[in-house]
C-alpha atoms as a PDB file:
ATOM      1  CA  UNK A   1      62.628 -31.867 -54.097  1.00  0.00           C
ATOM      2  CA  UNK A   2      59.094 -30.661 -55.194  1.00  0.00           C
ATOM      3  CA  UNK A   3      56.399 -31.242 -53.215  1.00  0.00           C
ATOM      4  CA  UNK A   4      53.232 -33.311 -54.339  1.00  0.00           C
ATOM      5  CA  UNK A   5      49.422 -32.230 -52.639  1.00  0.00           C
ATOM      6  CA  UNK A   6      47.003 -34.674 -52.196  1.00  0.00           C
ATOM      7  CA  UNK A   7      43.460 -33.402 -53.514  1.00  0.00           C
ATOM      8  CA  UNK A   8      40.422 -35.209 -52.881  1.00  0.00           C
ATOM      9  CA  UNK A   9      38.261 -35.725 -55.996  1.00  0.00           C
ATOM     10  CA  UNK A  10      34.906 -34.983 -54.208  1.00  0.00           C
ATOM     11  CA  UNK A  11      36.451 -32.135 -52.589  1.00  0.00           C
ATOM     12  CA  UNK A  12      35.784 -28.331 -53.912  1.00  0.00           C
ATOM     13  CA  UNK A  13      38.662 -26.000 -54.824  1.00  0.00           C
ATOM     14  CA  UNK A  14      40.296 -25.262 -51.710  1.00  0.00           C
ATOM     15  CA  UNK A  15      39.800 -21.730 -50.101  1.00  0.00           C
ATOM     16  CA  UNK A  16      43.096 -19.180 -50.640  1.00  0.00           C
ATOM     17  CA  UNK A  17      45.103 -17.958 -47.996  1.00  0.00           C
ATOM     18  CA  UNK A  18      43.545 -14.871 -45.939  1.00  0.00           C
ATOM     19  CA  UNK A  19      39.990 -15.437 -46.786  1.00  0.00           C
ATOM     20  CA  UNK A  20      37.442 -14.612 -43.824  1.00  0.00           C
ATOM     21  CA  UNK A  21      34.262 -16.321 -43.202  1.00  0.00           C
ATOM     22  CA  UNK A  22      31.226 -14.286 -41.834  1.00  0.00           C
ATOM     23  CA  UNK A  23      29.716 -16.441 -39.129  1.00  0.00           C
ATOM     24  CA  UNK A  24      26.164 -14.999 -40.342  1.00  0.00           C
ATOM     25  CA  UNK A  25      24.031 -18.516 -39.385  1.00  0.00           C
ATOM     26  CA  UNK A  26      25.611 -18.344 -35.889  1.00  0.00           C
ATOM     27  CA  UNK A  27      24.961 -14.922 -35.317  1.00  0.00           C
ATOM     28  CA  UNK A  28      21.445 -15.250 -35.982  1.00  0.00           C
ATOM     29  CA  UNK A  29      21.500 -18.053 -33.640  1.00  0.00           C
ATOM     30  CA  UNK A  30      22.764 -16.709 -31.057  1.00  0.00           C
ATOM     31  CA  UNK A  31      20.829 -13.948 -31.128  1.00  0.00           C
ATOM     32  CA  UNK A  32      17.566 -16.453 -30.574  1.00  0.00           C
ATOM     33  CA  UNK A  33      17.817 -16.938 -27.138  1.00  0.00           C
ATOM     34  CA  UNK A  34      18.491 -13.012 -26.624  1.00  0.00           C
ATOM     35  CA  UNK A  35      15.477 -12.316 -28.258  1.00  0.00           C
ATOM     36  CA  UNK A  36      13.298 -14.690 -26.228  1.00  0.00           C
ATOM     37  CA  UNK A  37      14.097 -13.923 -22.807  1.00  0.00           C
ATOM     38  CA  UNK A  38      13.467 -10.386 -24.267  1.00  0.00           C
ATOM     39  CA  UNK A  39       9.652 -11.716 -25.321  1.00  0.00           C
ATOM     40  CA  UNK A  40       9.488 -13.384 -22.208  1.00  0.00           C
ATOM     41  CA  UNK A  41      10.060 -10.704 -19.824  1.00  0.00           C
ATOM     42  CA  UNK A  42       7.563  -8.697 -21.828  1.00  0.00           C
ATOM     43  CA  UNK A  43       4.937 -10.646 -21.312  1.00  0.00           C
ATOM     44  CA  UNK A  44       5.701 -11.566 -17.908  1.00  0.00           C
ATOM     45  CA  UNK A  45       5.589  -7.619 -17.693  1.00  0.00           C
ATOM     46  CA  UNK A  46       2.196  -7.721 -19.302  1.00  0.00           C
ATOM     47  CA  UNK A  47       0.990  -9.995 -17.130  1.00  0.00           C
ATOM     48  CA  UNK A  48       1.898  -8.271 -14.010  1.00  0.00           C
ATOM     49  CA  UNK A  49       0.224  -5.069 -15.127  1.00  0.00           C
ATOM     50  CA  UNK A  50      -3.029  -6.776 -16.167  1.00  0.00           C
ATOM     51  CA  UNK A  51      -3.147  -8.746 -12.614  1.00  0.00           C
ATOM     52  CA  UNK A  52      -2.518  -5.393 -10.962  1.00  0.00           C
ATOM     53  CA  UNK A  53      -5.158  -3.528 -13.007  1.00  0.00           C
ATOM     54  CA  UNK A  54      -7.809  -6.363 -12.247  1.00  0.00           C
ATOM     55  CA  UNK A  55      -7.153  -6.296  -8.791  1.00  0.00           C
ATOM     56  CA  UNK A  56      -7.807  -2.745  -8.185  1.00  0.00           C
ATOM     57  CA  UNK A  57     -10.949  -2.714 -10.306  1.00  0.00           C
ATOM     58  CA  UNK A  58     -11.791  -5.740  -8.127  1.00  0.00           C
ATOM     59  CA  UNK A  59     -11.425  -3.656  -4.935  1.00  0.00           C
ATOM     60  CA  UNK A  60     -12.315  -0.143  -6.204  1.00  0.00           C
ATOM     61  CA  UNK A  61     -15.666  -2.184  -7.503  1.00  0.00           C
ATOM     62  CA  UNK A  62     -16.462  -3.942  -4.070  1.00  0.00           C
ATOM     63  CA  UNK A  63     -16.189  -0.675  -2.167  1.00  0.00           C
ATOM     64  CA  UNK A  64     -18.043   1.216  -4.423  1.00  0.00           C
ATOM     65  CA  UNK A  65     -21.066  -1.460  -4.551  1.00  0.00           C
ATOM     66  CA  UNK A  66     -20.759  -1.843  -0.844  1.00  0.00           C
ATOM     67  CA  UNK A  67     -21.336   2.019  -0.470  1.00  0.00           C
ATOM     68  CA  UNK A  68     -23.217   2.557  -3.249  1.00  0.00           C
ATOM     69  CA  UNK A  69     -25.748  -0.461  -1.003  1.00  0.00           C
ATOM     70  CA  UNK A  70     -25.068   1.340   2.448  1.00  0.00           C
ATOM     71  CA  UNK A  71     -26.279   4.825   1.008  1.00  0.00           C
ATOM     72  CA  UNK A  72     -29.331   2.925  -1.358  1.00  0.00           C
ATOM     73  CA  UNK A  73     -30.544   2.135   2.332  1.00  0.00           C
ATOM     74  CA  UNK A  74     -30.141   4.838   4.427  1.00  0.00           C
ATOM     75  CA  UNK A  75     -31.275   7.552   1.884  1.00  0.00           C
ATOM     76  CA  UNK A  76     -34.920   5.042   1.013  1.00  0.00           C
ATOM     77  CA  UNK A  77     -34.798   4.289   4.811  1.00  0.00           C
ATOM     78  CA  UNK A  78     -35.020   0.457   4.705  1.00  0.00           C
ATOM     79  CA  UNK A  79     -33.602   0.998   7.934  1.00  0.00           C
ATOM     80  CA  UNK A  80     -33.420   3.157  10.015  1.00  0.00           C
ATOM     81  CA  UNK A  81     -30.724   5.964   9.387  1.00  0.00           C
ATOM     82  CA  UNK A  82     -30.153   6.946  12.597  1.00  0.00           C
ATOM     83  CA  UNK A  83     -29.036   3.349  13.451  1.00  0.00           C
ATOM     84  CA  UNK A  84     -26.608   3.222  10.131  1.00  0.00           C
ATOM     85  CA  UNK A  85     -25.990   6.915   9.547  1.00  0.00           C
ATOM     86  CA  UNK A  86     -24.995   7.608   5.947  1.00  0.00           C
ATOM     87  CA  UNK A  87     -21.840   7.209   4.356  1.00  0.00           C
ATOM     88  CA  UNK A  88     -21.185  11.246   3.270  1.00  0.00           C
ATOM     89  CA  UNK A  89     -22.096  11.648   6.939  1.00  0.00           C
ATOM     90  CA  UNK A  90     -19.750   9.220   8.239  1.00  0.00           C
ATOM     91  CA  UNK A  91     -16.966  10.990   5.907  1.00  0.00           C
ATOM     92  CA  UNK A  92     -17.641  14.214   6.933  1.00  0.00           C
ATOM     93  CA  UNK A  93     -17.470  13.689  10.284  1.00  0.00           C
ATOM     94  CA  UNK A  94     -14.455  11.775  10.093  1.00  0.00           C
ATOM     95  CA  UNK A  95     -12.592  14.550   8.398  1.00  0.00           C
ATOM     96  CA  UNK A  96     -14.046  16.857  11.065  1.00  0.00           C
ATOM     97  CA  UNK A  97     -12.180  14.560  13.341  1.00  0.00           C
ATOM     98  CA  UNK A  98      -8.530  15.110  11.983  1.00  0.00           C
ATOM     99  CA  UNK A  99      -8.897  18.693  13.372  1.00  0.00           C
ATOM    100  CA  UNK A 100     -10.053  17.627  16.754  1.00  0.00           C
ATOM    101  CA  UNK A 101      -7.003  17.852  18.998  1.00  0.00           C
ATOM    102  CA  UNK A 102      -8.344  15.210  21.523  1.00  0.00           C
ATOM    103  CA  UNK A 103      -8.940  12.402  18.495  1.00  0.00           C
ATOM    104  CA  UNK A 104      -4.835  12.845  17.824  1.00  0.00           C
ATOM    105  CA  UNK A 105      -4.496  11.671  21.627  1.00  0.00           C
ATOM    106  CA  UNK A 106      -6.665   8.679  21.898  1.00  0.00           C
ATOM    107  CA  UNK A 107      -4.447   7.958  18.453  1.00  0.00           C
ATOM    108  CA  UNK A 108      -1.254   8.318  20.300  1.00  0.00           C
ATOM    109  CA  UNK A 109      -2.983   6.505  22.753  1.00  0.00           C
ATOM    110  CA  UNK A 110      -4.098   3.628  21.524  1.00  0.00           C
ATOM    111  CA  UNK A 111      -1.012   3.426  18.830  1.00  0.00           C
ATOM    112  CA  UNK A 112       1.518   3.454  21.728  1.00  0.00           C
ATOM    113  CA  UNK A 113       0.136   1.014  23.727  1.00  0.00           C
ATOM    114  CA  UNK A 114      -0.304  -1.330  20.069  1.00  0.00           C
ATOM    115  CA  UNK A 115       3.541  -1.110  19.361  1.00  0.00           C
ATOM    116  CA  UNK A 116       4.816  -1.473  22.917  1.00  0.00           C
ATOM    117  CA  UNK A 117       2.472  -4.594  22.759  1.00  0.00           C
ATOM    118  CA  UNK A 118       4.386  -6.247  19.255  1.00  0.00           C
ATOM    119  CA  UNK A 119       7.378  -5.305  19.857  1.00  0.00           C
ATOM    120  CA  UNK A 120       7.446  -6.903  24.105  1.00  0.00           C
ATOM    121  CA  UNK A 121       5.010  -9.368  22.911  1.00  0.00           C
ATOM    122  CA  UNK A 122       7.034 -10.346  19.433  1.00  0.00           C
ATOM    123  CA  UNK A 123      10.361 -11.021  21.132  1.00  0.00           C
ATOM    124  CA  UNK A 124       8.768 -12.439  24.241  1.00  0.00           C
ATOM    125  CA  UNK A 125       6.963 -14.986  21.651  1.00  0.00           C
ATOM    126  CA  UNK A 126       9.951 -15.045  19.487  1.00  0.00           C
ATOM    127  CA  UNK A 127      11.922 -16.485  22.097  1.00  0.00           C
ATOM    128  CA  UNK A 128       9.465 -18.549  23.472  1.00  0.00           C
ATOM    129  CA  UNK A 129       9.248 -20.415  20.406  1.00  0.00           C
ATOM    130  CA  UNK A 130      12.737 -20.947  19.949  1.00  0.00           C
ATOM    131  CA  UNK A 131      13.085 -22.470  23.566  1.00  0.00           C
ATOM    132  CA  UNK A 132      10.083 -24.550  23.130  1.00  0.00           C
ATOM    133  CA  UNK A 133      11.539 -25.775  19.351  1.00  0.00           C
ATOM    134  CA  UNK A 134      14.145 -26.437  20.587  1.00  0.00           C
ATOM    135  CA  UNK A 135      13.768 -28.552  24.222  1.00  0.00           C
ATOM    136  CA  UNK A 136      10.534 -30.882  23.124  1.00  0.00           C
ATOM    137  CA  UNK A 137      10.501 -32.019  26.740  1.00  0.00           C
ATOM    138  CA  UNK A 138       9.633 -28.570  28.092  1.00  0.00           C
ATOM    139  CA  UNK A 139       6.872 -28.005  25.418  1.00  0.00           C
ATOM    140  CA  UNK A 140       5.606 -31.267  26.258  1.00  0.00           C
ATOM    141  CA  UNK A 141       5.733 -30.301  30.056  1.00  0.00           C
ATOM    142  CA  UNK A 142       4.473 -26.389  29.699  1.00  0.00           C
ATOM    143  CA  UNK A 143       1.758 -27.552  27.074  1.00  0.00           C
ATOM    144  CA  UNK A 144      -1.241 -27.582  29.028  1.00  0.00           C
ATOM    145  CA  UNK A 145      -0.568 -24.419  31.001  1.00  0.00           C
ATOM    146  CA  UNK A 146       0.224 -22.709  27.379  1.00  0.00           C
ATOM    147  CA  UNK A 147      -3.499 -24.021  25.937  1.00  0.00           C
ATOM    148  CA  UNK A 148      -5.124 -22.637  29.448  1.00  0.00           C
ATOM    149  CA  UNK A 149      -3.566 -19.118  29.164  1.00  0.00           C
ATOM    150  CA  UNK A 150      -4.501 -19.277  25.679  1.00  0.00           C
ATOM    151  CA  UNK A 151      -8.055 -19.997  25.738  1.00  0.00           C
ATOM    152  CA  UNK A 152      -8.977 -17.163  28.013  1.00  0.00           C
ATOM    153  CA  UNK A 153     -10.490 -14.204  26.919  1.00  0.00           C
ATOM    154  CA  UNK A 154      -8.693 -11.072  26.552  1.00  0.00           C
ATOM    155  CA  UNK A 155     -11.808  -9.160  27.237  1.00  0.00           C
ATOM    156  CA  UNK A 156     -12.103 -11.194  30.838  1.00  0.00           C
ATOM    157  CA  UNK A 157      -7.941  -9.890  31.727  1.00  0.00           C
ATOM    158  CA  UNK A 158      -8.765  -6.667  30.923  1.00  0.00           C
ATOM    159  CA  UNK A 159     -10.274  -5.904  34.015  1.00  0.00           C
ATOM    160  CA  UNK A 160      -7.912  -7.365  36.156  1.00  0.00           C
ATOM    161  CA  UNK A 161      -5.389  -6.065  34.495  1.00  0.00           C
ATOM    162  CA  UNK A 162      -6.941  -2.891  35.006  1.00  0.00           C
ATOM    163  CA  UNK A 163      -7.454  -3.653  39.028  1.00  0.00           C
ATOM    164  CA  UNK A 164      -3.849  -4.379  39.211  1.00  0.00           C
ATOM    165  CA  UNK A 165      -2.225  -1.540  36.936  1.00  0.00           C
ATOM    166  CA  UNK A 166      -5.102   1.362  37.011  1.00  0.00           C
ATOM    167  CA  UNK A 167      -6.678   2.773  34.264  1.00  0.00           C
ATOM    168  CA  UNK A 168      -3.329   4.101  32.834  1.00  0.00           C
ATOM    169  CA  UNK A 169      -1.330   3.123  30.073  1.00  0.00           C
ATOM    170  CA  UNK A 170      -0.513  -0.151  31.655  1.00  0.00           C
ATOM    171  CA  UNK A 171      -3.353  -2.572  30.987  1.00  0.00           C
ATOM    172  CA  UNK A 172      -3.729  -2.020  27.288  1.00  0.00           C
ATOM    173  CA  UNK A 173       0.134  -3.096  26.506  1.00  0.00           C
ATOM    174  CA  UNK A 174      -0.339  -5.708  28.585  1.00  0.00           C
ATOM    175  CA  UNK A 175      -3.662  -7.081  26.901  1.00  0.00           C
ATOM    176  CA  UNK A 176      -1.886  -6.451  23.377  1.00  0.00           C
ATOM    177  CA  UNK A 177       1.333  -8.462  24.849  1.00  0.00           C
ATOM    178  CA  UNK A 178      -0.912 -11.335  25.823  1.00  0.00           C
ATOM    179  CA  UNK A 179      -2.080 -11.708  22.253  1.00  0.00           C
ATOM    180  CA  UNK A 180       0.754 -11.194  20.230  1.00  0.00           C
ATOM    181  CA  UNK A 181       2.976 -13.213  22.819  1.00  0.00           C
ATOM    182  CA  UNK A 182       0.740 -16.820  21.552  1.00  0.00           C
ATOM    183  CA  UNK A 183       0.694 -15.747  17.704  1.00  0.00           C
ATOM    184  CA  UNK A 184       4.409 -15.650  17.619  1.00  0.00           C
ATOM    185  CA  UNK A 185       5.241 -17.980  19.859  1.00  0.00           C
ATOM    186  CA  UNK A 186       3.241 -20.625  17.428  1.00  0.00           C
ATOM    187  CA  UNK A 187       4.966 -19.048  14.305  1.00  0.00           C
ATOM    188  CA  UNK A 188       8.040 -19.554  15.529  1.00  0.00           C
ATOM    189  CA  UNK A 189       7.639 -23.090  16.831  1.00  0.00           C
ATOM    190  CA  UNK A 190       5.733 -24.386  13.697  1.00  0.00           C
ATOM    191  CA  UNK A 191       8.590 -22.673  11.081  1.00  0.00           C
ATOM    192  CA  UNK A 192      11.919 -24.055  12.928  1.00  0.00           C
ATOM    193  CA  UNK A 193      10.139 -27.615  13.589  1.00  0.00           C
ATOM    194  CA  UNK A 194       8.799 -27.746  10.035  1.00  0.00           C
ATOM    195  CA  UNK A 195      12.445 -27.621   8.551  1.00  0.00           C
ATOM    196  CA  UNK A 196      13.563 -30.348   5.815  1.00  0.00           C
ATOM    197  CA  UNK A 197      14.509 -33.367   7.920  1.00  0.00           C
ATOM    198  CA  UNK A 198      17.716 -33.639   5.217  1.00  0.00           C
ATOM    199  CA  UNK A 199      18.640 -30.325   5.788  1.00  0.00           C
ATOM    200  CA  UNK A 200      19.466 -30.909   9.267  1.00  0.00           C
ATOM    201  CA  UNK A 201      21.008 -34.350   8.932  1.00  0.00           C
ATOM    202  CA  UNK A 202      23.376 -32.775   6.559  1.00  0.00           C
ATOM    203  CA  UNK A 203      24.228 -30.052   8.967  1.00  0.00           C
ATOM    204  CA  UNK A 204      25.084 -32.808  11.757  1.00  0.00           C
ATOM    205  CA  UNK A 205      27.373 -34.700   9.105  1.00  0.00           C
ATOM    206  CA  UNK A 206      29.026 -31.257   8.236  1.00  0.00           C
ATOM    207  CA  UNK A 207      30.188 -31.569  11.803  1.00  0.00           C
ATOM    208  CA  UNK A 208      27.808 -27.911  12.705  1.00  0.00           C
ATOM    209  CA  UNK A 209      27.735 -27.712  16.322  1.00  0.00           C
ATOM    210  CA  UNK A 210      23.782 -26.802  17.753  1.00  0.00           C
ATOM    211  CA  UNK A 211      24.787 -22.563  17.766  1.00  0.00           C
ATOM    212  CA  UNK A 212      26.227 -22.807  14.016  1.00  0.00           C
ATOM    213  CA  UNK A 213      22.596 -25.117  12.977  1.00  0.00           C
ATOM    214  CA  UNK A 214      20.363 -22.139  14.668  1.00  0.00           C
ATOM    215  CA  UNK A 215      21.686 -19.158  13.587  1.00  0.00           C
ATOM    216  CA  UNK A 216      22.981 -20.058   9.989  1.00  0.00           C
ATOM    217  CA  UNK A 217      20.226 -23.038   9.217  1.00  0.00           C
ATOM    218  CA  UNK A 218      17.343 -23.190  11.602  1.00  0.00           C
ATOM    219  CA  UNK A 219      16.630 -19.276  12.094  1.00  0.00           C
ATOM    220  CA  UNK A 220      17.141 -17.943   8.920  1.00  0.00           C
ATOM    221  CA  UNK A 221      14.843 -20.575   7.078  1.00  0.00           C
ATOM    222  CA  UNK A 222      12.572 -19.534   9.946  1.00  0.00           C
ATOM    223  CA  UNK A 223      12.465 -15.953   9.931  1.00  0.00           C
ATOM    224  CA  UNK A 224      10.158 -15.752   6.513  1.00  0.00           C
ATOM    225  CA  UNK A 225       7.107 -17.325   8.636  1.00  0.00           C
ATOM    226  CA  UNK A 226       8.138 -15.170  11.588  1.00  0.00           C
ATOM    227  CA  UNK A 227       7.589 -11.788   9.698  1.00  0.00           C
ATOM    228  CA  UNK A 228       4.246 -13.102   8.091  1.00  0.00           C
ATOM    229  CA  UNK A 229       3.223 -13.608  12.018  1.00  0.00           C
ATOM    230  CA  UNK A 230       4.402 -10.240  13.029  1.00  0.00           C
ATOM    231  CA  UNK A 231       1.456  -9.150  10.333  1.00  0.00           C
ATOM    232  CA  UNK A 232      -0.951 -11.133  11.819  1.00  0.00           C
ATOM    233  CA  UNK A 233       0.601  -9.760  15.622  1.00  0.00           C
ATOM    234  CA  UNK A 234       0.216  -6.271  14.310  1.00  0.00           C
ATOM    235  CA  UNK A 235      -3.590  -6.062  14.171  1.00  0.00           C
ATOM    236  CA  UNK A 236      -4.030  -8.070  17.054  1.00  0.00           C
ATOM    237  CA  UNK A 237      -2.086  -6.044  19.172  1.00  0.00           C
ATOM    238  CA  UNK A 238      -4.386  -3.227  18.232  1.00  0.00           C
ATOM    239  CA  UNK A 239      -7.478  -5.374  18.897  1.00  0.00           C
ATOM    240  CA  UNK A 240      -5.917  -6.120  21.959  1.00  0.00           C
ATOM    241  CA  UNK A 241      -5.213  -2.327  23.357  1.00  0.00           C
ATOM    242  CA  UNK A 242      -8.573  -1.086  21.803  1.00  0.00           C
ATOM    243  CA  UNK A 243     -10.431  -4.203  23.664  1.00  0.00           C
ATOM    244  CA  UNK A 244      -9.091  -2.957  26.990  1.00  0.00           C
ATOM    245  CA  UNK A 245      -9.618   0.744  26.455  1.00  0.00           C
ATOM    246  CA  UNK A 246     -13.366  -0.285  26.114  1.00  0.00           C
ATOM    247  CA  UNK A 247     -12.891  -1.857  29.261  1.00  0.00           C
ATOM    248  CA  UNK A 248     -11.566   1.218  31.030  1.00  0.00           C
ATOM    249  CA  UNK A 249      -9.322   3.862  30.019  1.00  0.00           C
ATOM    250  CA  UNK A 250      -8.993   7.480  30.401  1.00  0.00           C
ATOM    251  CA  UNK A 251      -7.726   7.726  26.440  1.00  0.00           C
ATOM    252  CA  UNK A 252      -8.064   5.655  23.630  1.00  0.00           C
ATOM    253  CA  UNK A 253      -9.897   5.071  20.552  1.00  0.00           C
ATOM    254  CA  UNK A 254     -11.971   2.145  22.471  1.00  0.00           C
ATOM    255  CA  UNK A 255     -13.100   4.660  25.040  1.00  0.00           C
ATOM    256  CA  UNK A 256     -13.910   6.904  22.689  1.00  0.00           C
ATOM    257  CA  UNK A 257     -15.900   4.183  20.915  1.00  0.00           C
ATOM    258  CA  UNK A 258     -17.693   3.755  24.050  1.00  0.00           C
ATOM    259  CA  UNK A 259     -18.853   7.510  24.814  1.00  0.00           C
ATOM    260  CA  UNK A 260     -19.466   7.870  21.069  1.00  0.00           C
ATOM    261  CA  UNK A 261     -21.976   4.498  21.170  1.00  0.00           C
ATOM    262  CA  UNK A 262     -23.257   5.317  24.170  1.00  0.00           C
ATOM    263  CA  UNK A 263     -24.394   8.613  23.057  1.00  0.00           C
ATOM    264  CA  UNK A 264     -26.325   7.231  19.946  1.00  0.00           C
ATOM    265  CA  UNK A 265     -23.615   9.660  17.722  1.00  0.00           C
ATOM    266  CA  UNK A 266     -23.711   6.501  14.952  1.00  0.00           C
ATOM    267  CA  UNK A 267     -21.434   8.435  12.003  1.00  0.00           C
ATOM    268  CA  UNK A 268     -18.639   9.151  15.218  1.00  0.00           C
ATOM    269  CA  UNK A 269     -19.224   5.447  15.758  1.00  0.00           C
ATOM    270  CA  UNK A 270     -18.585   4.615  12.440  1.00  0.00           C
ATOM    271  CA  UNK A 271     -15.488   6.935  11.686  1.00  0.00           C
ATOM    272  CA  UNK A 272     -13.855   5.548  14.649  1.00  0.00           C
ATOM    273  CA  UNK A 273     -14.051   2.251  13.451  1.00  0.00           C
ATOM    274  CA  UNK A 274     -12.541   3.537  10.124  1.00  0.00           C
ATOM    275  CA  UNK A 275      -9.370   4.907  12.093  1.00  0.00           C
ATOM    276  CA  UNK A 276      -8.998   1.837  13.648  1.00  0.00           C
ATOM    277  CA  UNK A 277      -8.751  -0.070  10.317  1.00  0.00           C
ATOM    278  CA  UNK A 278      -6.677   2.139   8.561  1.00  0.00           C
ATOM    279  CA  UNK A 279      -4.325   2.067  12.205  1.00  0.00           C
ATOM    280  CA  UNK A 280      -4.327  -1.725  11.830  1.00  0.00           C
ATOM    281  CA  UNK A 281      -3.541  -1.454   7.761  1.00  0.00           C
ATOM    282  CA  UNK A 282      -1.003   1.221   8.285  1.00  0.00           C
ATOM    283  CA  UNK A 283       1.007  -1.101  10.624  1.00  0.00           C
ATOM    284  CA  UNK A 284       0.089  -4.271   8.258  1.00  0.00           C
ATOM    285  CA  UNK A 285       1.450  -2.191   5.419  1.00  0.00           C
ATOM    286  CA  UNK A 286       4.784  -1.319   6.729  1.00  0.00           C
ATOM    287  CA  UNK A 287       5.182  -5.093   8.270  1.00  0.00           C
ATOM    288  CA  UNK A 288       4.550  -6.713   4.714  1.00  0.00           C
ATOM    289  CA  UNK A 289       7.273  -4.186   3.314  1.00  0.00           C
ATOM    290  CA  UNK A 290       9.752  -5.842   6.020  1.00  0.00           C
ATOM    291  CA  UNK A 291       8.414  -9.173   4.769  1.00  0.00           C
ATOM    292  CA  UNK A 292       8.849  -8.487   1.276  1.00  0.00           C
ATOM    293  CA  UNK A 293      12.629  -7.358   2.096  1.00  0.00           C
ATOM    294  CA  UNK A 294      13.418 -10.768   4.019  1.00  0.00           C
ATOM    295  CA  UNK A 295      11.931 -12.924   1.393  1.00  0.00           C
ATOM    296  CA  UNK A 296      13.627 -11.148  -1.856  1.00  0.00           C
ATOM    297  CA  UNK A 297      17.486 -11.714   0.994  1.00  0.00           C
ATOM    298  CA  UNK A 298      16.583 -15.618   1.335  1.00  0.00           C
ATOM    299  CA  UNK A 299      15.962 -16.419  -2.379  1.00  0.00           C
END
């Protein structure tokens, strides 16, 4: 029996057996979307590099016009130089300072009693804010007392703290502790009561007990605004041992502010004061690295 094929007028000869077809359209397709994420990482790339560059020549540009203006008028003496020294004085003296074995212990000094301050005052806040997050009622109840030891002056404890403890190492950590202790403790309290309201409803539904919310919803969502006040703790706890070393201390960098002021030596003054900012940024630096770390693990 001989078989008939059906061949459709409007149709083309039909292709043989073993021919290949080159998908050359979809190729070049496909390779669109390739290409522009490729473009678009570029310029993303681009763009970083530019907003880095014009940052620095922002910064480089503000310090140079503001000593460029500080040495304009001290060397013309629009004031007085020996109230605003000079800032190659300033430099030199600082330098002349790294040498001096007594600067390296009013360093130590000051440093160690900074650090024992964040780290007793961080946790002590830490938890504090937790508890209070946690049991409204008792942040209702402990509310006032919180505002009053709040509002007083660190400067005004120092002394006390100093009639209690001596003139030791004592008084500083505890005057850094009392002001990294309220920074955290608000942190903490504002990040776990600020998470989404659906968030936790869906965690009840899920049948999470109150542990399982904290540690895998409430704590981690928190801990991004509880690193970015650790910053903000870390030059305040300096402030804070500095402040009571100009109170009364037999070391420090705030005692050495003092015998430096009162002995009219303006450049020491003034080089002090720059290692106490580059203390505070060396401690801000290494804190915003942490951040950094715990924001890239929570996106």
């Amino acid at each position: 029996m001989q078989q008939t094929t059906r061949k459709d007028p409007g149709m083309g000869p039909l292709p043989e057996a073993g021919t290949t077809f080159e998908p050359a359209e979809d190729a070049t397709f496909a390779s669109l979307p390739a290409e522009f994420d490729h473009q678009m990482l570029a310029e993303r790339r681009r763009a970083r590099i530019k907003e880095k560059v014009t940052v620095w020549a922002v910064r480089l540009g503000a310090l140079g016009a503001f000593l460029w203006g500080w040495w304009y008028v001290s060397s013309n003496q629009v004031l007085d130089p020996a109230l605003i020294s000079a800032p190659g004085d300033v430099a030199r003296t600082f330098i002349n300072q790294l040498s001096d074995s007594t600067f390296w212990t009013d360093v130590g000094s000051t440093f160690s009693g900074a650090m024992v301050g964040l780290v007793i005052g961080s946790a002590a806040g830490i938890l504090a804010g937790v508890i209070f997050a946690r049991v409204p009622v008792l942040h209702t109840a402990a509310s006032p007392f919180l505002t009053l030891m709040n509002s007083l002056p660190r400067p005004a404890l120092a002394p006390i703290f100093i009639l209690w403890f001596g003139l030791g190492f004592g008084p500083k950590a505890l005057v850094a502790i009392s002001v990294v202790f309220f920074v955290l403790m608000t942190n903490t309290m504002s990040a776990i009561k600020g998470l989404d309201h659906d968030i936790s409803q869906l965690a009840k539904s899920l049948g999470m007990t109150r542990r399982q919310r904290f540690f895998k919803i409430e704590f981690p969502a928190a801990l991004p605004s509880i690193v970015g006040g650790l910053r903000l703790g870390a030059v305040y706890s300096v402030l804070g041992a500095v402040v009571s070393e100009m109170v009364g201390a037999y070391t420090g960098l705030g005692q050495r502010l003092v015998v430096m002021t009162n002995n009219f030596l303006v450049a020491d003054t003034f080089a002090i004061l720059l290692a106490m900012g580059i203390l505070s940024m060396f401690l801000d630096l290494v804190i915003s690295g942490l951040q950094r770390l715990v924001i890239r693990s929570h996106r």
